[in-house]
C-alpha atoms as a PDB file:
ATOM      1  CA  UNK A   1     -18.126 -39.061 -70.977  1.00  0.00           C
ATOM      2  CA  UNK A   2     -19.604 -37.178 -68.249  1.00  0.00           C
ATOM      3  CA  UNK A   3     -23.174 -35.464 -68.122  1.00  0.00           C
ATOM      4  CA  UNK A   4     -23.727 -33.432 -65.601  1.00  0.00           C
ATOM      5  CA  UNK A   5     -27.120 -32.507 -64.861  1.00  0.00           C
ATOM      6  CA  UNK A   6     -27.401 -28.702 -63.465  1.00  0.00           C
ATOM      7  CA  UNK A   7     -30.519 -28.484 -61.015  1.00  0.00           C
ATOM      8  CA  UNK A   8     -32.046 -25.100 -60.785  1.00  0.00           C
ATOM      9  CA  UNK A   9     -32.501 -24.005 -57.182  1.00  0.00           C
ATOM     10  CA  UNK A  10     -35.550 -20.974 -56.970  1.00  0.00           C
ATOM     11  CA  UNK A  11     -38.697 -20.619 -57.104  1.00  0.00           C
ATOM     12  CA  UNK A  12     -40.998 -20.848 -59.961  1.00  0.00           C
ATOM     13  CA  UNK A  13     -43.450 -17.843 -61.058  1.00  0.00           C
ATOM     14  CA  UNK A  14     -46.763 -19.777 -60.368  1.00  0.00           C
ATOM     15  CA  UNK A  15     -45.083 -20.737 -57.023  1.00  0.00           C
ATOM     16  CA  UNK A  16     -44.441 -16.744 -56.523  1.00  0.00           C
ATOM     17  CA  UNK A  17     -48.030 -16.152 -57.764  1.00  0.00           C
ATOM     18  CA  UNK A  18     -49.676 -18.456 -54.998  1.00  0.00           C
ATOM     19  CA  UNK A  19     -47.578 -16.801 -52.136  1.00  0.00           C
ATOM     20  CA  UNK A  20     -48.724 -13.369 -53.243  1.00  0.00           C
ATOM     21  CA  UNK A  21     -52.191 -14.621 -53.588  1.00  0.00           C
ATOM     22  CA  UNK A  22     -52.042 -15.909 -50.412  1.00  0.00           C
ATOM     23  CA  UNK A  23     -50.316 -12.926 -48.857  1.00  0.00           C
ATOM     24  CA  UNK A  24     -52.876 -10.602 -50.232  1.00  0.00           C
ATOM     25  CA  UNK A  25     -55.774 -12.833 -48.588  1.00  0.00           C
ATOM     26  CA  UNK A  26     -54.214 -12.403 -45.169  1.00  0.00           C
ATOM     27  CA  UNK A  27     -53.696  -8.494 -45.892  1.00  0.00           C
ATOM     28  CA  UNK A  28     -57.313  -8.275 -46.267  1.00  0.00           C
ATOM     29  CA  UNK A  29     -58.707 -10.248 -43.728  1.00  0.00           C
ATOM     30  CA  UNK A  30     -56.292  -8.587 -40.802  1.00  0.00           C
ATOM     31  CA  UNK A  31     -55.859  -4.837 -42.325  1.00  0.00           C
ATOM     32  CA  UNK A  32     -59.960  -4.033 -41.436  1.00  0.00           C
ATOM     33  CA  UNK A  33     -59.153  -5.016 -38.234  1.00  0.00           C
ATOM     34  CA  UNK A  34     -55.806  -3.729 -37.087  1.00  0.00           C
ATOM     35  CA  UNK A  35     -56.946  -0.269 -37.968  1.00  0.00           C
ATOM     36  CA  UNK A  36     -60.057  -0.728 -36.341  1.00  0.00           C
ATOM     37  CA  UNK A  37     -58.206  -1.030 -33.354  1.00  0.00           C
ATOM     38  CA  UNK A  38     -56.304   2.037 -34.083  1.00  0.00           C
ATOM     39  CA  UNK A  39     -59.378   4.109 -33.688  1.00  0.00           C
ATOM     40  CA  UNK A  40     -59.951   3.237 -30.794  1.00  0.00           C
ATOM     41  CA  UNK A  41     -56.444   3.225 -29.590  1.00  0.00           C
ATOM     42  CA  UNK A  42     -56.552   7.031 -30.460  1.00  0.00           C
ATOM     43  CA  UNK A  43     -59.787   7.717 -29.064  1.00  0.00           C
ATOM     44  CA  UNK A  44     -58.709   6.239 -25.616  1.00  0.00           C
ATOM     45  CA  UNK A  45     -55.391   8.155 -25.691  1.00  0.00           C
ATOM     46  CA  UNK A  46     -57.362  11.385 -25.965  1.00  0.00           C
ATOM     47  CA  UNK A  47     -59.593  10.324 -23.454  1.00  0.00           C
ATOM     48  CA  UNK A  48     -56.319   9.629 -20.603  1.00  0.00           C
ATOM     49  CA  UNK A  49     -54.986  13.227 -21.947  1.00  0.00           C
ATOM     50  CA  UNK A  50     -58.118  15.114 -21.419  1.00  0.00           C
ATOM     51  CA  UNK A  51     -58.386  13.297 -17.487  1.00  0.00           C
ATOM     52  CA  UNK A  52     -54.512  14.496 -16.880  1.00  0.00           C
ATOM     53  CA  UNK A  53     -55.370  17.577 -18.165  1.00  0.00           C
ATOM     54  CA  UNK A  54     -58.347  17.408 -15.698  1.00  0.00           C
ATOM     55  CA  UNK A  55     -56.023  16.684 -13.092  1.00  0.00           C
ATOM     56  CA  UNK A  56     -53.378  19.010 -13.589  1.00  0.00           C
ATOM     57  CA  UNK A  57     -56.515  21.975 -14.000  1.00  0.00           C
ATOM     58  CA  UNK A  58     -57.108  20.680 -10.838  1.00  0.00           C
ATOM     59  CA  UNK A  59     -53.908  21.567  -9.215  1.00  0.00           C
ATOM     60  CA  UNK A  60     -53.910  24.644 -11.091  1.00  0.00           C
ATOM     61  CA  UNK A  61     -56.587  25.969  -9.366  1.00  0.00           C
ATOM     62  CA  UNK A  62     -55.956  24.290  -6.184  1.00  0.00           C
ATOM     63  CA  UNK A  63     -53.043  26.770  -6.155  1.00  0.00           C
ATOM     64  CA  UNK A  64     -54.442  30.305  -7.741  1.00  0.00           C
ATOM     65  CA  UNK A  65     -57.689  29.673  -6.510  1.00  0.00           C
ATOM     66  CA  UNK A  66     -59.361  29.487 -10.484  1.00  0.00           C
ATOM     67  CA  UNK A  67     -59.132  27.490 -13.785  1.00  0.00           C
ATOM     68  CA  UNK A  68     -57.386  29.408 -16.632  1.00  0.00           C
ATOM     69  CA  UNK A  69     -59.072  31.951 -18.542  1.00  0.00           C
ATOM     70  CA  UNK A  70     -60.327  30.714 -22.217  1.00  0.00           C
ATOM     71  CA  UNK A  71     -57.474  32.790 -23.319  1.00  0.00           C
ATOM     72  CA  UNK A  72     -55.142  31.766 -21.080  1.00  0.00           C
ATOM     73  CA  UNK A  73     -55.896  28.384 -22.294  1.00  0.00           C
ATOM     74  CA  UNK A  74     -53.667  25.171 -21.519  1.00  0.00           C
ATOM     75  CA  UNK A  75     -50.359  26.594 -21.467  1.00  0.00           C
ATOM     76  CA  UNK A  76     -51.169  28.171 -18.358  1.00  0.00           C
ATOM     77  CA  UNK A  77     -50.648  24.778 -16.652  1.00  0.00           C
ATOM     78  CA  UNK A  78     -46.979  25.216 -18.568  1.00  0.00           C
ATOM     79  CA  UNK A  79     -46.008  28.574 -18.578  1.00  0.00           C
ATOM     80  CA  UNK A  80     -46.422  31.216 -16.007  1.00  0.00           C
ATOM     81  CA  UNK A  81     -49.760  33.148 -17.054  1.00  0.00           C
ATOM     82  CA  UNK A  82     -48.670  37.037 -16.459  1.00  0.00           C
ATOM     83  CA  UNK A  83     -50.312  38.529 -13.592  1.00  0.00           C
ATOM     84  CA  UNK A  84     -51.175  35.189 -11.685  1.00  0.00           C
ATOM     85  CA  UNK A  85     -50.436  34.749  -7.917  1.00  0.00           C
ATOM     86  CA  UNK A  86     -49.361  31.288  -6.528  1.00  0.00           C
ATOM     87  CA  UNK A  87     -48.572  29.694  -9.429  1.00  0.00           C
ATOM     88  CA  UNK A  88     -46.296  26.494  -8.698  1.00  0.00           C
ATOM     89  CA  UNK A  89     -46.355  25.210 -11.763  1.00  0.00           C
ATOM     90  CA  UNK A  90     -45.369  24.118 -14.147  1.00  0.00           C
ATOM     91  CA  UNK A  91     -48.273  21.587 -13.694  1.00  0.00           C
ATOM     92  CA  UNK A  92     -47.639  19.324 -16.538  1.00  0.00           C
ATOM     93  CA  UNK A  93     -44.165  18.536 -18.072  1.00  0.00           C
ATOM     94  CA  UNK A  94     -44.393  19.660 -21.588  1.00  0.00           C
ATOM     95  CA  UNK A  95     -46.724  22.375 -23.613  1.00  0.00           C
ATOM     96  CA  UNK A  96     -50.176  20.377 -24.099  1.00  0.00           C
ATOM     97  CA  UNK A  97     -49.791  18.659 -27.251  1.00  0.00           C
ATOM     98  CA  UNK A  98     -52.443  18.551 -29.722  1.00  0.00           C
ATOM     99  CA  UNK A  99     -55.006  15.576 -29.658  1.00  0.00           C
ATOM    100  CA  UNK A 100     -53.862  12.113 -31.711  1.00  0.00           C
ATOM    101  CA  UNK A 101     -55.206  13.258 -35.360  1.00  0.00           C
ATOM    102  CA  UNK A 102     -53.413  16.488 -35.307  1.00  0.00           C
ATOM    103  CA  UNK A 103     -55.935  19.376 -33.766  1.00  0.00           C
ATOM    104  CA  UNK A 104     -55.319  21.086 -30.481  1.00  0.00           C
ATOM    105  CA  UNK A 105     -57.510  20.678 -27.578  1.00  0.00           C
ATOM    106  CA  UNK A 106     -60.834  23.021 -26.917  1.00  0.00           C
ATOM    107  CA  UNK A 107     -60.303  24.616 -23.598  1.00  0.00           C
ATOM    108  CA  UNK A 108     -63.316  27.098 -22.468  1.00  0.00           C
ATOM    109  CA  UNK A 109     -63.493  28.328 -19.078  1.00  0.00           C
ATOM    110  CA  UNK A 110     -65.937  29.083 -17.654  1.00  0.00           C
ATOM    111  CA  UNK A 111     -67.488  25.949 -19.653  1.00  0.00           C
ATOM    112  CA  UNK A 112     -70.819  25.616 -20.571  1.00  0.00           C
ATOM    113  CA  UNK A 113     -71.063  21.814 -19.345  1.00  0.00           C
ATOM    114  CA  UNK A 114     -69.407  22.502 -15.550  1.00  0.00           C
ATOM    115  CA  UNK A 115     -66.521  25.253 -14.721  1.00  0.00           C
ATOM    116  CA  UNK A 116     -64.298  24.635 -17.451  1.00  0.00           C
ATOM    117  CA  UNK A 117     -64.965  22.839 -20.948  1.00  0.00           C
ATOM    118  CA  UNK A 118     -62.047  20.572 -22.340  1.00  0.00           C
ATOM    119  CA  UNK A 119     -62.776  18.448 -25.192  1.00  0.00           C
ATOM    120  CA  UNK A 120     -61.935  17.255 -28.675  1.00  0.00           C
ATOM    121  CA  UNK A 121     -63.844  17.190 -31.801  1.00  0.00           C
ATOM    122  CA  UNK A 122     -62.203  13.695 -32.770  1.00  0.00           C
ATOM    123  CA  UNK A 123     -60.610  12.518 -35.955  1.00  0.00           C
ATOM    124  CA  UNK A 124     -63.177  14.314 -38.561  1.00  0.00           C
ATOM    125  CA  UNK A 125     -62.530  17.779 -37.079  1.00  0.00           C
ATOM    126  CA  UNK A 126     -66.427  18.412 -36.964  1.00  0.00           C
ATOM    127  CA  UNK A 127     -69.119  17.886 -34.038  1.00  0.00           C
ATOM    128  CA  UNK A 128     -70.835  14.960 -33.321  1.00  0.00           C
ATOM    129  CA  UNK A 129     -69.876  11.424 -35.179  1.00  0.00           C
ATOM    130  CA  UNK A 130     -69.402   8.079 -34.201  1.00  0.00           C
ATOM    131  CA  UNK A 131     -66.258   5.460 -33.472  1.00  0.00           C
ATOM    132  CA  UNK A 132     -63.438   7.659 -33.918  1.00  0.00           C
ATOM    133  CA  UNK A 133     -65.695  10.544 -35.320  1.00  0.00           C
ATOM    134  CA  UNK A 134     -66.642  10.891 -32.145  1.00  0.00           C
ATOM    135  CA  UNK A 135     -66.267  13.890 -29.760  1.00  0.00           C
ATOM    136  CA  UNK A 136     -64.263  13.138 -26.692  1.00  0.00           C
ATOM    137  CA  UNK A 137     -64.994  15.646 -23.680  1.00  0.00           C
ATOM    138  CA  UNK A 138     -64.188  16.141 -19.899  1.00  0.00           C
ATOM    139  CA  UNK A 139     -67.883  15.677 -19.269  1.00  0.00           C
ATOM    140  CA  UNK A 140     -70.004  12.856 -20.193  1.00  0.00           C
ATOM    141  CA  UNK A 141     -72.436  13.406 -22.860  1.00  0.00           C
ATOM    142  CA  UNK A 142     -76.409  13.362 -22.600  1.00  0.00           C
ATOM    143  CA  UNK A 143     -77.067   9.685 -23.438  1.00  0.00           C
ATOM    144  CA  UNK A 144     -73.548   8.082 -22.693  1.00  0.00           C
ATOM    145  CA  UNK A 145     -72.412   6.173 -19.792  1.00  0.00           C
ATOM    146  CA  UNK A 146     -68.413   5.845 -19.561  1.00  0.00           C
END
């Protein structure tokens, strides 16, 4: 007579337990800090739109011999503005897109900070804050250095 033994290949539920436990541990030790990078990934990529925005406002008025109007806004560096001369545009290669949480950019002109005001309110929306509260603007704030 022949017994055959039958071995059960798989894992065990404590075994499961501990690699979930373990798993979770890493989760929260490297989550904080991915997203804290995030922020800041965000922040900077307003930052390099608002200086090629800068540079195509630039060229804009290198051309027509002024910044947009306020309610021209940034679409004149897309779209013809009526009643323009020596536009030779368009001066950047899609609309303006809105800032990384969402919002579209503040455009005044004139500005109240040099001859045109371009800036962001950051991700809460609301002025002033800090980290990625902050406001990001095409001047540098009283009290920062960049």
């Amino acid at each position: 007579m022949c017994i055959s033994s039958k071995r059960y290949l798989g894992f065990t539920l404590l075994e499961l337990l501990v690699v979930l436990v373990i798993l979770g541990l890493l989760a929260a030790y490297v989550g904080p800090r991915y997203f804290g990078q995030l922020g800041k990934a965000e922040s900077k990529s307003a930052q390099t739109q608002i200086n090629a925005f800068g540079k195509a406002l630039d060229a804009y008025r290198l051309d027509t011999g002024s910044y947009p109007s306020t309610a021209q806004g940034l679409m004149a560096l897309y779209q013809k503005p009526t009643q323009i001369n020596n536009w030779f545009g368009p001066y950047l290669d899609k609309p303006p897109p809105a800032d990384p949480w969402g919002t579209a950019y503040e455009y005044r002109s004139p500005g109240q900070h040099g001859e045109y005001d371009l800036f962001t309110l950051g991700k809460d929306a609301s002025p002033g804050g800090d980290a990625e509260n902050a406001d990001i603007t095409s001047w540098v704030p009283v009290g920062n250095s960049r």
